[in-house]
PDB file of N, CA and C in Angstrom:
ATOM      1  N   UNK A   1       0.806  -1.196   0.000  1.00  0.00           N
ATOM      2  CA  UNK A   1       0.000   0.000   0.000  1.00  0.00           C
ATOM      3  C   UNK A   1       0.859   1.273   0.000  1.00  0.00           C
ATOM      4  N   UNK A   2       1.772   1.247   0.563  1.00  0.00           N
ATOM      5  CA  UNK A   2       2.540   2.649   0.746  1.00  0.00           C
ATOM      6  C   UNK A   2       3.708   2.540  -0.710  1.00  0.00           C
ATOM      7  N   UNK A   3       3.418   2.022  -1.246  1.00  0.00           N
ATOM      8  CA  UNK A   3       3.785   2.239  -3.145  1.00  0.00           C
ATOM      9  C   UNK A   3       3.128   3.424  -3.751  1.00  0.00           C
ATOM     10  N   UNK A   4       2.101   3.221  -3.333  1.00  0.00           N
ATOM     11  CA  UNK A   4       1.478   4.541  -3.920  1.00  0.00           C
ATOM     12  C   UNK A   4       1.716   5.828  -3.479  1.00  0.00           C
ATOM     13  N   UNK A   5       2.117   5.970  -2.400  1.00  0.00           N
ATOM     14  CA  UNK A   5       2.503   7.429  -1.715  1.00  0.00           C
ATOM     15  C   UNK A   5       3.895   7.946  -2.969  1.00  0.00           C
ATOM     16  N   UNK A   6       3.842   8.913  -2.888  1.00  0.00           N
ATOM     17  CA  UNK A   6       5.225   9.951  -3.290  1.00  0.00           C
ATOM     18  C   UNK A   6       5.704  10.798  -2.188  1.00  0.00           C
ATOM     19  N   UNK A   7       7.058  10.706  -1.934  1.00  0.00           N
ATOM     20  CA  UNK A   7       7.241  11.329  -1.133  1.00  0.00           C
ATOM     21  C   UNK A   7       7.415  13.005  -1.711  1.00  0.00           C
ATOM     22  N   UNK A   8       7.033  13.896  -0.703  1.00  0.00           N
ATOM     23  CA  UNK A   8       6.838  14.977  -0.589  1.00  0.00           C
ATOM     24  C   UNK A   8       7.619  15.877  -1.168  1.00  0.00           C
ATOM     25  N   UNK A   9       8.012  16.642  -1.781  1.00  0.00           N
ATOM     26  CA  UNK A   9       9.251  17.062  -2.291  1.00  0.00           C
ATOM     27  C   UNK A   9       9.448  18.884  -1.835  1.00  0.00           C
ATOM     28  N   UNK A  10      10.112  19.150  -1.214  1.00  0.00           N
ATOM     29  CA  UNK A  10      10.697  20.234  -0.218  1.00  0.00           C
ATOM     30  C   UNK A  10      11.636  20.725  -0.973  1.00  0.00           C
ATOM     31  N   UNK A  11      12.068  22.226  -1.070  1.00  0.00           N
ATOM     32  CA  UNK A  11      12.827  22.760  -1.538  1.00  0.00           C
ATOM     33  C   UNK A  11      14.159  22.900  -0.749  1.00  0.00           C
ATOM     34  N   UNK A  12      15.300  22.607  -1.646  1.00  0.00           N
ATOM     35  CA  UNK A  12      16.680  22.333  -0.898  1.00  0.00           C
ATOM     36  C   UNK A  12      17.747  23.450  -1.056  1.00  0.00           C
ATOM     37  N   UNK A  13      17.879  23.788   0.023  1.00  0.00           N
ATOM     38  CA  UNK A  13      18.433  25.120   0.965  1.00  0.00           C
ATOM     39  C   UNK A  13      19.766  24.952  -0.345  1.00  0.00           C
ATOM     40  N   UNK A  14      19.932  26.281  -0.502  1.00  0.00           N
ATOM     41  CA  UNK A  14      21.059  26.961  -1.614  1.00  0.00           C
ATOM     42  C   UNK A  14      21.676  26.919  -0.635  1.00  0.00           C
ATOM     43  N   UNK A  15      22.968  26.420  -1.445  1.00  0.00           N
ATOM     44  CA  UNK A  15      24.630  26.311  -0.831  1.00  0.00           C
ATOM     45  C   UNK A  15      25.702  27.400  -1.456  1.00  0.00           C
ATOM     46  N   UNK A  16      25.785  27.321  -0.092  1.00  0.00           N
ATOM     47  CA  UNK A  16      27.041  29.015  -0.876  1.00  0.00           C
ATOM     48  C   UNK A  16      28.597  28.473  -0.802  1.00  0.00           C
ATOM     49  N   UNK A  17      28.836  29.291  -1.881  1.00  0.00           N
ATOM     50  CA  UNK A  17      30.119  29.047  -2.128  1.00  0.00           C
ATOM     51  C   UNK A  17      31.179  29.860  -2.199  1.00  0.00           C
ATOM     52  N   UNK A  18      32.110  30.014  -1.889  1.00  0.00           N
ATOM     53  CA  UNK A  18      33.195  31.437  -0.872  1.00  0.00           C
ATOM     54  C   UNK A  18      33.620  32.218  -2.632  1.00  0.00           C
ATOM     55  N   UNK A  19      33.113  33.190  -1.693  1.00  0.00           N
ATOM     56  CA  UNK A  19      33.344  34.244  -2.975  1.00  0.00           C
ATOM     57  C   UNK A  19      35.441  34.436  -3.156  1.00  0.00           C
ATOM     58  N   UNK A  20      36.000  34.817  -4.091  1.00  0.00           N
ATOM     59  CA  UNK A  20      37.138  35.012  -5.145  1.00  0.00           C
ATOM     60  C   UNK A  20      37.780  35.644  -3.683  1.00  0.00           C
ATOM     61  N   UNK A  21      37.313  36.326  -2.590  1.00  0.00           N
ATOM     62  CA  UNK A  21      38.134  37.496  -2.063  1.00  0.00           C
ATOM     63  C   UNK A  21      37.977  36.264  -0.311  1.00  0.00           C
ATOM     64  N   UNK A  22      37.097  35.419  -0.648  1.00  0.00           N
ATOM     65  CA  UNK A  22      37.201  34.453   0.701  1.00  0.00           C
ATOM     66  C   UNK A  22      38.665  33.254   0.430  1.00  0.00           C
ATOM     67  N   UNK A  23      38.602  32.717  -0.845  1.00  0.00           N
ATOM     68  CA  UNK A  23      39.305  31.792  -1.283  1.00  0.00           C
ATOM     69  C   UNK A  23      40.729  32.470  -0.424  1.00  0.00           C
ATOM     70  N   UNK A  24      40.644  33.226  -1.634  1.00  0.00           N
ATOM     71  CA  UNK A  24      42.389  34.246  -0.888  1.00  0.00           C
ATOM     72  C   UNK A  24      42.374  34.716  -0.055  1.00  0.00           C
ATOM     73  N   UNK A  25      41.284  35.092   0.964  1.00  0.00           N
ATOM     74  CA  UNK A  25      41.690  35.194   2.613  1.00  0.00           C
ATOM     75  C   UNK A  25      42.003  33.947   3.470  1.00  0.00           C
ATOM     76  N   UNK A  26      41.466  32.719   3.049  1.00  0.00           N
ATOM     77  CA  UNK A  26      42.379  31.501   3.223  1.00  0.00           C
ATOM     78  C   UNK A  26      43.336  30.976   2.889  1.00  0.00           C
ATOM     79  N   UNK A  27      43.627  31.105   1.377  1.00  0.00           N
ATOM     80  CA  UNK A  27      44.826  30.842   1.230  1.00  0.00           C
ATOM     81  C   UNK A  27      46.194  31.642   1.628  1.00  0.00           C
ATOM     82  N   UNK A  28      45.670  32.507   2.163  1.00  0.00           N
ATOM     83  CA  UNK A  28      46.874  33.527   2.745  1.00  0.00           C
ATOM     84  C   UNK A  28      47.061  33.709   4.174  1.00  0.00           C
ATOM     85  N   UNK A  29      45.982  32.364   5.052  1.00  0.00           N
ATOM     86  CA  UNK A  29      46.178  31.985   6.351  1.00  0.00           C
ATOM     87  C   UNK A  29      47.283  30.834   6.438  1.00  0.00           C
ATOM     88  N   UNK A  30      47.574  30.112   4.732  1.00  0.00           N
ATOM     89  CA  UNK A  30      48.854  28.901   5.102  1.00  0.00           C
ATOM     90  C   UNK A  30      49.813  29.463   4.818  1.00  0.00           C
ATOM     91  N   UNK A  31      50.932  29.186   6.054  1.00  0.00           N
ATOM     92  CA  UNK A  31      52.206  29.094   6.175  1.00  0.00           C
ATOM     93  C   UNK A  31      52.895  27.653   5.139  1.00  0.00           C
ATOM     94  N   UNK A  32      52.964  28.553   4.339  1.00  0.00           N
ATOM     95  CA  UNK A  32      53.475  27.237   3.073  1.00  0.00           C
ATOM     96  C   UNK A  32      55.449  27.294   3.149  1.00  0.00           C
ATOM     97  N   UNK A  33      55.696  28.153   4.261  1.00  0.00           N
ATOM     98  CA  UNK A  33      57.069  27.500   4.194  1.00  0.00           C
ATOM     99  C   UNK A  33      57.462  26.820   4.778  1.00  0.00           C
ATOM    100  N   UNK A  34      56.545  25.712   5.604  1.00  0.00           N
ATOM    101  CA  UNK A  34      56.458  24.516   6.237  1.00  0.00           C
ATOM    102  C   UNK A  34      56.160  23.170   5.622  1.00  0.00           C
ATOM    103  N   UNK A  35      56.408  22.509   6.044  1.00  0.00           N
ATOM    104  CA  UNK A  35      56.362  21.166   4.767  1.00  0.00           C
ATOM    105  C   UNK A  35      54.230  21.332   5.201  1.00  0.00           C
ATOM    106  N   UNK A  36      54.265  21.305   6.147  1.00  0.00           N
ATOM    107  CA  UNK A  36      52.923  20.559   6.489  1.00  0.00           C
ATOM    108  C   UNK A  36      51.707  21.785   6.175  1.00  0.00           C
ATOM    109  N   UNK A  37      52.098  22.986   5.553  1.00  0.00           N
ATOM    110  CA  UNK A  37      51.839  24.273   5.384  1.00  0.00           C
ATOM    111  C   UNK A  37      51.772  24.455   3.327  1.00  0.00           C
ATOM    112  N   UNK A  38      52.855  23.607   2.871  1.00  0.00           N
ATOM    113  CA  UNK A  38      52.902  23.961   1.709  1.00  0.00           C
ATOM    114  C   UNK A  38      52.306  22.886   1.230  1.00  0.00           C
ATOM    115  N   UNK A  39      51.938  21.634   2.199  1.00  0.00           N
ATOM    116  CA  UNK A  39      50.695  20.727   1.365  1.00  0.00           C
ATOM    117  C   UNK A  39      49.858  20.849   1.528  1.00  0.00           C
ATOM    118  N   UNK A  40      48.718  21.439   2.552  1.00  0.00           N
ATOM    119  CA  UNK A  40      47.739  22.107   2.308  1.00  0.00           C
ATOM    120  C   UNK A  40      47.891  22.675   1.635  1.00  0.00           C
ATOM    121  N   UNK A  41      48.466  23.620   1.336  1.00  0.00           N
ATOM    122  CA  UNK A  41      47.806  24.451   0.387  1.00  0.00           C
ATOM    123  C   UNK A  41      47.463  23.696  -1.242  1.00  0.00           C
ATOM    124  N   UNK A  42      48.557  22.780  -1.489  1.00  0.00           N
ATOM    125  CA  UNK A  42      48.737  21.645  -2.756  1.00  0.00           C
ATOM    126  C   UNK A  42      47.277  21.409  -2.609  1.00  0.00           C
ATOM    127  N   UNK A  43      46.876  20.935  -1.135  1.00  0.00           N
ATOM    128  CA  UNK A  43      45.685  20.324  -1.213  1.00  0.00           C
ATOM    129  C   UNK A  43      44.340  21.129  -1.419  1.00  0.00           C
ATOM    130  N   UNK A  44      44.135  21.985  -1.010  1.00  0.00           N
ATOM    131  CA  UNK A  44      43.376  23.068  -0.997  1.00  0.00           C
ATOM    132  C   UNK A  44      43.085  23.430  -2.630  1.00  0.00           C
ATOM    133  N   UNK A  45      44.362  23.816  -3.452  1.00  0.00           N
ATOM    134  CA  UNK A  45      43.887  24.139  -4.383  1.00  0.00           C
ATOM    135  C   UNK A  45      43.645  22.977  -5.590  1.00  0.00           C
ATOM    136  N   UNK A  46      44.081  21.253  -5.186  1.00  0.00           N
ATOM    137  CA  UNK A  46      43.574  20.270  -5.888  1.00  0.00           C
ATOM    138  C   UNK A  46      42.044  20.132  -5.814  1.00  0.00           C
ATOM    139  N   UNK A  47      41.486  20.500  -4.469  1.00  0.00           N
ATOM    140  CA  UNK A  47      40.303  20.604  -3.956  1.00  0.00           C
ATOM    141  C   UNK A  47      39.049  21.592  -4.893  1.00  0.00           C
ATOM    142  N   UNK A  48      39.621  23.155  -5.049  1.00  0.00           N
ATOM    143  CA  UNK A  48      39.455  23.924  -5.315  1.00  0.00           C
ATOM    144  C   UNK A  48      39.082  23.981  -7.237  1.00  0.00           C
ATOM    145  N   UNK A  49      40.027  22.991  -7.769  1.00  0.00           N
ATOM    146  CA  UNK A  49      40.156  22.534  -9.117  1.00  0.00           C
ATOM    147  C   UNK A  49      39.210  22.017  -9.421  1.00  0.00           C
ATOM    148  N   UNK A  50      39.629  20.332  -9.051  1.00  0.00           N
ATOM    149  CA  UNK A  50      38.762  19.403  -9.267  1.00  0.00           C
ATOM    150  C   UNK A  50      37.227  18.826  -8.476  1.00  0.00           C
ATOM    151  N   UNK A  51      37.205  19.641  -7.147  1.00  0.00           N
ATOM    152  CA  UNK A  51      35.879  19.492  -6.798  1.00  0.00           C
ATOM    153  C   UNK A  51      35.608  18.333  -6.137  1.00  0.00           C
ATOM    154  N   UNK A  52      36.682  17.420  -5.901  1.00  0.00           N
ATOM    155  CA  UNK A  52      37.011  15.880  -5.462  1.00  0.00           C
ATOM    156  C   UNK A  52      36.331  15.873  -3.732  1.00  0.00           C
ATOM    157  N   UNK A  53      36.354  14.788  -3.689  1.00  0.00           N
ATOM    158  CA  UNK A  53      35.575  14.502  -2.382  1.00  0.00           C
ATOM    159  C   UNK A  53      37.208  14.608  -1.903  1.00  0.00           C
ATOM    160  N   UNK A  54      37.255  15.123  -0.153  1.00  0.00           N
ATOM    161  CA  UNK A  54      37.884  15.071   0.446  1.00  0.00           C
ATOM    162  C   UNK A  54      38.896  13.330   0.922  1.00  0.00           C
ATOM    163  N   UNK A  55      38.062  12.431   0.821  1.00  0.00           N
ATOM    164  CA  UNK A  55      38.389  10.907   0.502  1.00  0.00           C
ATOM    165  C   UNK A  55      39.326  10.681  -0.774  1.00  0.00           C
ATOM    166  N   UNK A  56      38.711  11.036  -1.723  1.00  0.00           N
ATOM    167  CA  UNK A  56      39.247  10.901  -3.147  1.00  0.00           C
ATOM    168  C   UNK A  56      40.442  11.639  -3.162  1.00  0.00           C
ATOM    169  N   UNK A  57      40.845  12.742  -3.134  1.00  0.00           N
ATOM    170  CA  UNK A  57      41.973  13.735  -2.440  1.00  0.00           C
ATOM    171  C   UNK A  57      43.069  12.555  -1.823  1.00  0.00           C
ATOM    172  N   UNK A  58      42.498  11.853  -0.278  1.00  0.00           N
ATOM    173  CA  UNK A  58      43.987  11.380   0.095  1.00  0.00           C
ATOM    174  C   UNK A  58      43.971  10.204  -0.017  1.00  0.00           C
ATOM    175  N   UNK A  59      43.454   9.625  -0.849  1.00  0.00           N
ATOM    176  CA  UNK A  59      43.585   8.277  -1.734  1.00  0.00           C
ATOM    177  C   UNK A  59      44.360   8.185  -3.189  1.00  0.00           C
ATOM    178  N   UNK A  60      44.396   9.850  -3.468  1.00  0.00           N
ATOM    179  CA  UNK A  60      45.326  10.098  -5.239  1.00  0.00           C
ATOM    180  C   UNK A  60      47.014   9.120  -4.445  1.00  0.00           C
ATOM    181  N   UNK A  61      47.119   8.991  -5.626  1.00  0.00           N
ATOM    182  CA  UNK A  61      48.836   8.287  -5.996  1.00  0.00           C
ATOM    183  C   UNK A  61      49.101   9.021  -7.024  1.00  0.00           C
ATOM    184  N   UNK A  62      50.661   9.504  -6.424  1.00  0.00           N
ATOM    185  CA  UNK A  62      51.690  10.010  -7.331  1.00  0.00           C
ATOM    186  C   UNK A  62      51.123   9.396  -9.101  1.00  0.00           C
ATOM    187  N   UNK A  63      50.956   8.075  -8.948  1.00  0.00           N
ATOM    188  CA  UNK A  63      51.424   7.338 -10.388  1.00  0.00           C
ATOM    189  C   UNK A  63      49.855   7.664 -11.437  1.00  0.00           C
ATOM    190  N   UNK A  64      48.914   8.291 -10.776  1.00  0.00           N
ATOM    191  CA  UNK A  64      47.548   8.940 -11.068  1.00  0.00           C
ATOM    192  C   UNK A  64      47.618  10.364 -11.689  1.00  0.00           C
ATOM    193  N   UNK A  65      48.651  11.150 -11.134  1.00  0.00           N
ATOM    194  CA  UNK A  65      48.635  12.746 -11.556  1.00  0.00           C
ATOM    195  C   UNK A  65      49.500  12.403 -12.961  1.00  0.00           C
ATOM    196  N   UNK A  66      48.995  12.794 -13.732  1.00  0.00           N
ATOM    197  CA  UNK A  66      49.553  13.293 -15.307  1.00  0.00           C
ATOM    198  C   UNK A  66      49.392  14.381 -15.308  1.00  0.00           C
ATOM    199  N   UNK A  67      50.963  14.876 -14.843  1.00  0.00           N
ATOM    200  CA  UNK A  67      51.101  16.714 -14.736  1.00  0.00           C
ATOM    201  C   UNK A  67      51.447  17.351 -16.607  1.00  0.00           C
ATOM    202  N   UNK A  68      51.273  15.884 -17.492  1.00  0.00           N
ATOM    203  CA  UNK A  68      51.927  16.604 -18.739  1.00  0.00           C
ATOM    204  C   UNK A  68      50.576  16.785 -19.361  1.00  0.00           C
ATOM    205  N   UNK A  69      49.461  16.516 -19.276  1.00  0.00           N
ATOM    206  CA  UNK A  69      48.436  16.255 -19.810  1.00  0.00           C
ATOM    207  C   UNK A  69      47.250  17.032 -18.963  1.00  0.00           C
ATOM    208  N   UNK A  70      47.960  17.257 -17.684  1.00  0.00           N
ATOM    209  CA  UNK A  70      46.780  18.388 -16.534  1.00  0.00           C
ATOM    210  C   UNK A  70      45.453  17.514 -16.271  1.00  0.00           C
ATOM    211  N   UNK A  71      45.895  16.268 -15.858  1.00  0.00           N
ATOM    212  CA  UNK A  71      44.814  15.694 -15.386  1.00  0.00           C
ATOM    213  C   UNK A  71      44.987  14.609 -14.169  1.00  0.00           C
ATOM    214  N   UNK A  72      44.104  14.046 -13.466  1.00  0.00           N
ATOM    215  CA  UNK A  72      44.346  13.483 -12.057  1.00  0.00           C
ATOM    216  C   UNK A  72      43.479  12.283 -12.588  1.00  0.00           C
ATOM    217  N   UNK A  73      43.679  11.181 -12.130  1.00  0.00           N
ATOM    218  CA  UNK A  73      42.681   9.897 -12.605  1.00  0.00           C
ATOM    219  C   UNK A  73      42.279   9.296 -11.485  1.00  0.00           C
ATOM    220  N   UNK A  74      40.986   9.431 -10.852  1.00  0.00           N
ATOM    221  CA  UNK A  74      40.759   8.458  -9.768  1.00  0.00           C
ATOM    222  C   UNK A  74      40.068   7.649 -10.116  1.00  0.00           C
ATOM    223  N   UNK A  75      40.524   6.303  -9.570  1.00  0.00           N
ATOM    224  CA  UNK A  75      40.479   4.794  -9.438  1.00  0.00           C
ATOM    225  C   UNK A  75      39.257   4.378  -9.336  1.00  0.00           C
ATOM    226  N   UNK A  76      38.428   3.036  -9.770  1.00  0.00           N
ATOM    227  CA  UNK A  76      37.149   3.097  -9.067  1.00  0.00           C
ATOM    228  C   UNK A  76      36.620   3.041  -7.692  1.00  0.00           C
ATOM    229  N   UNK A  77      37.739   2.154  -7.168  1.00  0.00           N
ATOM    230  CA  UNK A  77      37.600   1.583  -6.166  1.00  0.00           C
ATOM    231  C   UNK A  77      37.866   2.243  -4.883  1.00  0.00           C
ATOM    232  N   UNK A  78      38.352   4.022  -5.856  1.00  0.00           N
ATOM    233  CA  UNK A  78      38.421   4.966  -4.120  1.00  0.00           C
ATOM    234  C   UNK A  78      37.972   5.980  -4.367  1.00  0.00           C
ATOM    235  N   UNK A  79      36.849   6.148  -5.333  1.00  0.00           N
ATOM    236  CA  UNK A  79      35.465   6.816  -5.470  1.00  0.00           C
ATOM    237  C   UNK A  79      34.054   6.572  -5.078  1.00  0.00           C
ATOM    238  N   UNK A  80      33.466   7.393  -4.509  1.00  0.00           N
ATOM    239  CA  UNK A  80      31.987   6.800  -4.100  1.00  0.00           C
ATOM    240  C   UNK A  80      31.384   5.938  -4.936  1.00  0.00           C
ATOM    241  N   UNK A  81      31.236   6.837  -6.160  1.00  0.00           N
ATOM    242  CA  UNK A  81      30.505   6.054  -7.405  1.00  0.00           C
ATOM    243  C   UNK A  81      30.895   4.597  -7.697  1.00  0.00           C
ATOM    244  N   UNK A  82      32.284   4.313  -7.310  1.00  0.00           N
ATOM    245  CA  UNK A  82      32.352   3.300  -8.427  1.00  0.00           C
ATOM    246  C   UNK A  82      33.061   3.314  -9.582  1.00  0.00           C
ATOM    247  N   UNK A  83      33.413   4.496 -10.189  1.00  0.00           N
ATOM    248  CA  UNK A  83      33.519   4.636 -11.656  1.00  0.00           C
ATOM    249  C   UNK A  83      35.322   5.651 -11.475  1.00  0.00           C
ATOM    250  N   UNK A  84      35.774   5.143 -12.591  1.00  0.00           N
ATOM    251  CA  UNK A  84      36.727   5.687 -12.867  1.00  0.00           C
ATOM    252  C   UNK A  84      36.494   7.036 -13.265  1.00  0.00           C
ATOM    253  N   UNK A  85      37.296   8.131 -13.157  1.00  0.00           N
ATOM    254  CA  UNK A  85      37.380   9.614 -13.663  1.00  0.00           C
ATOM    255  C   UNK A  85      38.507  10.639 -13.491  1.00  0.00           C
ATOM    256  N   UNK A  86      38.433  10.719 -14.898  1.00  0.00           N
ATOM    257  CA  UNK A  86      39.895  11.906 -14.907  1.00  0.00           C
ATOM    258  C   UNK A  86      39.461  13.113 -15.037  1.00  0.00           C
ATOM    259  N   UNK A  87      39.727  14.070 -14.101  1.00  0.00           N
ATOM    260  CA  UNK A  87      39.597  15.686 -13.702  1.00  0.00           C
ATOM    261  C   UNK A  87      40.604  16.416 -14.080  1.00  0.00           C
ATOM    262  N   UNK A  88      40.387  17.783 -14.894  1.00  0.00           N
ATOM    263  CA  UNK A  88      41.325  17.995 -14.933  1.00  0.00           C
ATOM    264  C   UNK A  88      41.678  19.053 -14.011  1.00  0.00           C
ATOM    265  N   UNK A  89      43.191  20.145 -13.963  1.00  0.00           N
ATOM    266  CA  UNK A  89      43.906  20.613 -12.844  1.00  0.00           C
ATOM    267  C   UNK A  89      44.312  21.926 -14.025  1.00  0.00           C
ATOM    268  N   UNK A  90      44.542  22.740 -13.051  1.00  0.00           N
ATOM    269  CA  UNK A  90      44.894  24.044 -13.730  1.00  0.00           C
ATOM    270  C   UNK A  90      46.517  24.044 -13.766  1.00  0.00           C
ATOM    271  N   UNK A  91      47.073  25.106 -14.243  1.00  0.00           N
ATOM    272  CA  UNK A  91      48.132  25.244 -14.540  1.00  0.00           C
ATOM    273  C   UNK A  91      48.887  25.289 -13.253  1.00  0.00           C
ATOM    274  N   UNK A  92      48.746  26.268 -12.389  1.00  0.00           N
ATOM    275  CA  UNK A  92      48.870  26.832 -11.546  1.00  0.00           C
ATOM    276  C   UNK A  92      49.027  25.845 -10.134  1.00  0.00           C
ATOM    277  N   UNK A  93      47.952  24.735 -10.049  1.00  0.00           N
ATOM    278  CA  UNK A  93      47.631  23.536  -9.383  1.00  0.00           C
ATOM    279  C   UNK A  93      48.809  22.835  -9.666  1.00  0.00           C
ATOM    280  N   UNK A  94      49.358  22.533 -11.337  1.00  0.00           N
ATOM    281  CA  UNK A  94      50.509  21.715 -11.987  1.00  0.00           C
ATOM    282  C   UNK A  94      51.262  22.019 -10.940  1.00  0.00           C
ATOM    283  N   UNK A  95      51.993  22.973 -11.204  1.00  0.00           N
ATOM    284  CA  UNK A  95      53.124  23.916 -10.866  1.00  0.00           C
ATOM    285  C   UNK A  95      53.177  23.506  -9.089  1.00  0.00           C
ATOM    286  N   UNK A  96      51.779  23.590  -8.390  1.00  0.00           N
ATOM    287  CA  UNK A  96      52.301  23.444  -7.049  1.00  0.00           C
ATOM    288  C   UNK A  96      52.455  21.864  -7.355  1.00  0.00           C
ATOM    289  N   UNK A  97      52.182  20.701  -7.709  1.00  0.00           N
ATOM    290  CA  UNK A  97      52.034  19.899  -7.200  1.00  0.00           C
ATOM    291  C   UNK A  97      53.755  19.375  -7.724  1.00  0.00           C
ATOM    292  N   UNK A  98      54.211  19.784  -9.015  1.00  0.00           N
ATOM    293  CA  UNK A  98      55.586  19.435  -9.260  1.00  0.00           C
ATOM    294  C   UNK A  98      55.980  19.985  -8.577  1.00  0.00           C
ATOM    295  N   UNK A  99      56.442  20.489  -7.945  1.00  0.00           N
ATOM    296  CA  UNK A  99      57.072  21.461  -6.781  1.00  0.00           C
ATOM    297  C   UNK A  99      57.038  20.381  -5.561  1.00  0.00           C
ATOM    298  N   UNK A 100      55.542  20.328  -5.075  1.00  0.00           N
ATOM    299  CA  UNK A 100      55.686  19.179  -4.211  1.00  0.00           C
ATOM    300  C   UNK A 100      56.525  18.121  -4.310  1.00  0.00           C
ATOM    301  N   UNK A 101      56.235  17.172  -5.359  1.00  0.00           N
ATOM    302  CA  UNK A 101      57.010  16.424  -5.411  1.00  0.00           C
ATOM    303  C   UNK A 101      58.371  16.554  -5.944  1.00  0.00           C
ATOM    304  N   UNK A 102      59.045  17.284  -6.291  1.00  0.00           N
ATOM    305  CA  UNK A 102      60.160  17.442  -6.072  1.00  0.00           C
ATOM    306  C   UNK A 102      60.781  17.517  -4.897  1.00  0.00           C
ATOM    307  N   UNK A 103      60.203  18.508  -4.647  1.00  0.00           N
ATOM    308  CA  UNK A 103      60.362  18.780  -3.015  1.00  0.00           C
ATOM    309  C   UNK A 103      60.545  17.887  -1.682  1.00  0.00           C
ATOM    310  N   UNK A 104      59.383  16.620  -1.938  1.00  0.00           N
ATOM    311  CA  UNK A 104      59.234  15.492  -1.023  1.00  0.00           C
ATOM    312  C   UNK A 104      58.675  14.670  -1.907  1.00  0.00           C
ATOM    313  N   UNK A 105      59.745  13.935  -2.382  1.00  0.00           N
ATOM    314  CA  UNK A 105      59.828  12.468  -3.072  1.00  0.00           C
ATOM    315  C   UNK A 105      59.248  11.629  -2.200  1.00  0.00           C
ATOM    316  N   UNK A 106      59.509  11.056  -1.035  1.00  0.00           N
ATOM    317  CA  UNK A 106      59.150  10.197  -0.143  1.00  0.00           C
ATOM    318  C   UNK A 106      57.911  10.301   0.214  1.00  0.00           C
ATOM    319  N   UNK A 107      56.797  11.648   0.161  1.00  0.00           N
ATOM    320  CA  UNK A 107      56.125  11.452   0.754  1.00  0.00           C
ATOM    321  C   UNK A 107      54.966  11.324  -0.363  1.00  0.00           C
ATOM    322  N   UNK A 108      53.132  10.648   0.023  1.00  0.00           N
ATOM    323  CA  UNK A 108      52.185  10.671  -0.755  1.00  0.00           C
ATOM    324  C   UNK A 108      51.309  12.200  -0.947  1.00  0.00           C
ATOM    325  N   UNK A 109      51.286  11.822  -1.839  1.00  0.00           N
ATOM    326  CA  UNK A 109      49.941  13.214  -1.670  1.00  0.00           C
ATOM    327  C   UNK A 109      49.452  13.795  -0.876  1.00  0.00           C
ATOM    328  N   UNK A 110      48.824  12.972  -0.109  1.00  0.00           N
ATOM    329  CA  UNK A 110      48.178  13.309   0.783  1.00  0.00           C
ATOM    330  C   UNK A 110      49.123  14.273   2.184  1.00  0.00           C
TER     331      UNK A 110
END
């Protein structure tokens, strides 16, 4: 009997999103001349790019970023969906993340 019901449909509260002059009042709270300072920020603006779930973020592998091609490939199996997908990354994103890894070979992405 309760097949027939529809559920009710409610209007869903607008999500805001930090205006151009919020972004850069955060990004100018990291101390990026710290190791643990200059990967946030890596992370922040991979975030900022690609729109990635915070999960998906510290699950990337080095052997995933194609910095020649400006794109990131996540796996299926460490995405919600399921599904493979390559995002791409700005120039600017490139630039920090070769840097990173130059910088700290040893360490992951995350």
């Amino acid at each position: 009997m309760h097949e027939k019901f529809k559920p009710i449909k409610i209007p869903e509260d607008e999500i805001q999103a930090f205006t151009p002059a919020e972004v850069k009042a955060l990004l100018n709270q990291i101390d990026d001349s710290r190791f643990v300072g200059f990967r946030d920020k890596v992370m922040f603006y991979v975030l900022l790019d690609t729109m990635v779930r915070i999960s998906e973020l510290l699950n990337m592998k080095r052997c995933n970023v194609d910095l020649k091609s400006g794109y990131i490939k996540l796996e299926p199996h460490e995405t919600k969906t399921k599904r493979t997908r390559s995002v791409p990354i700005s120039t600017k994103t490139i630039k920090l993340i070769e840097e990173y890894m130059k910088e700290f070979p040893n360490h992951t992405l995350q």
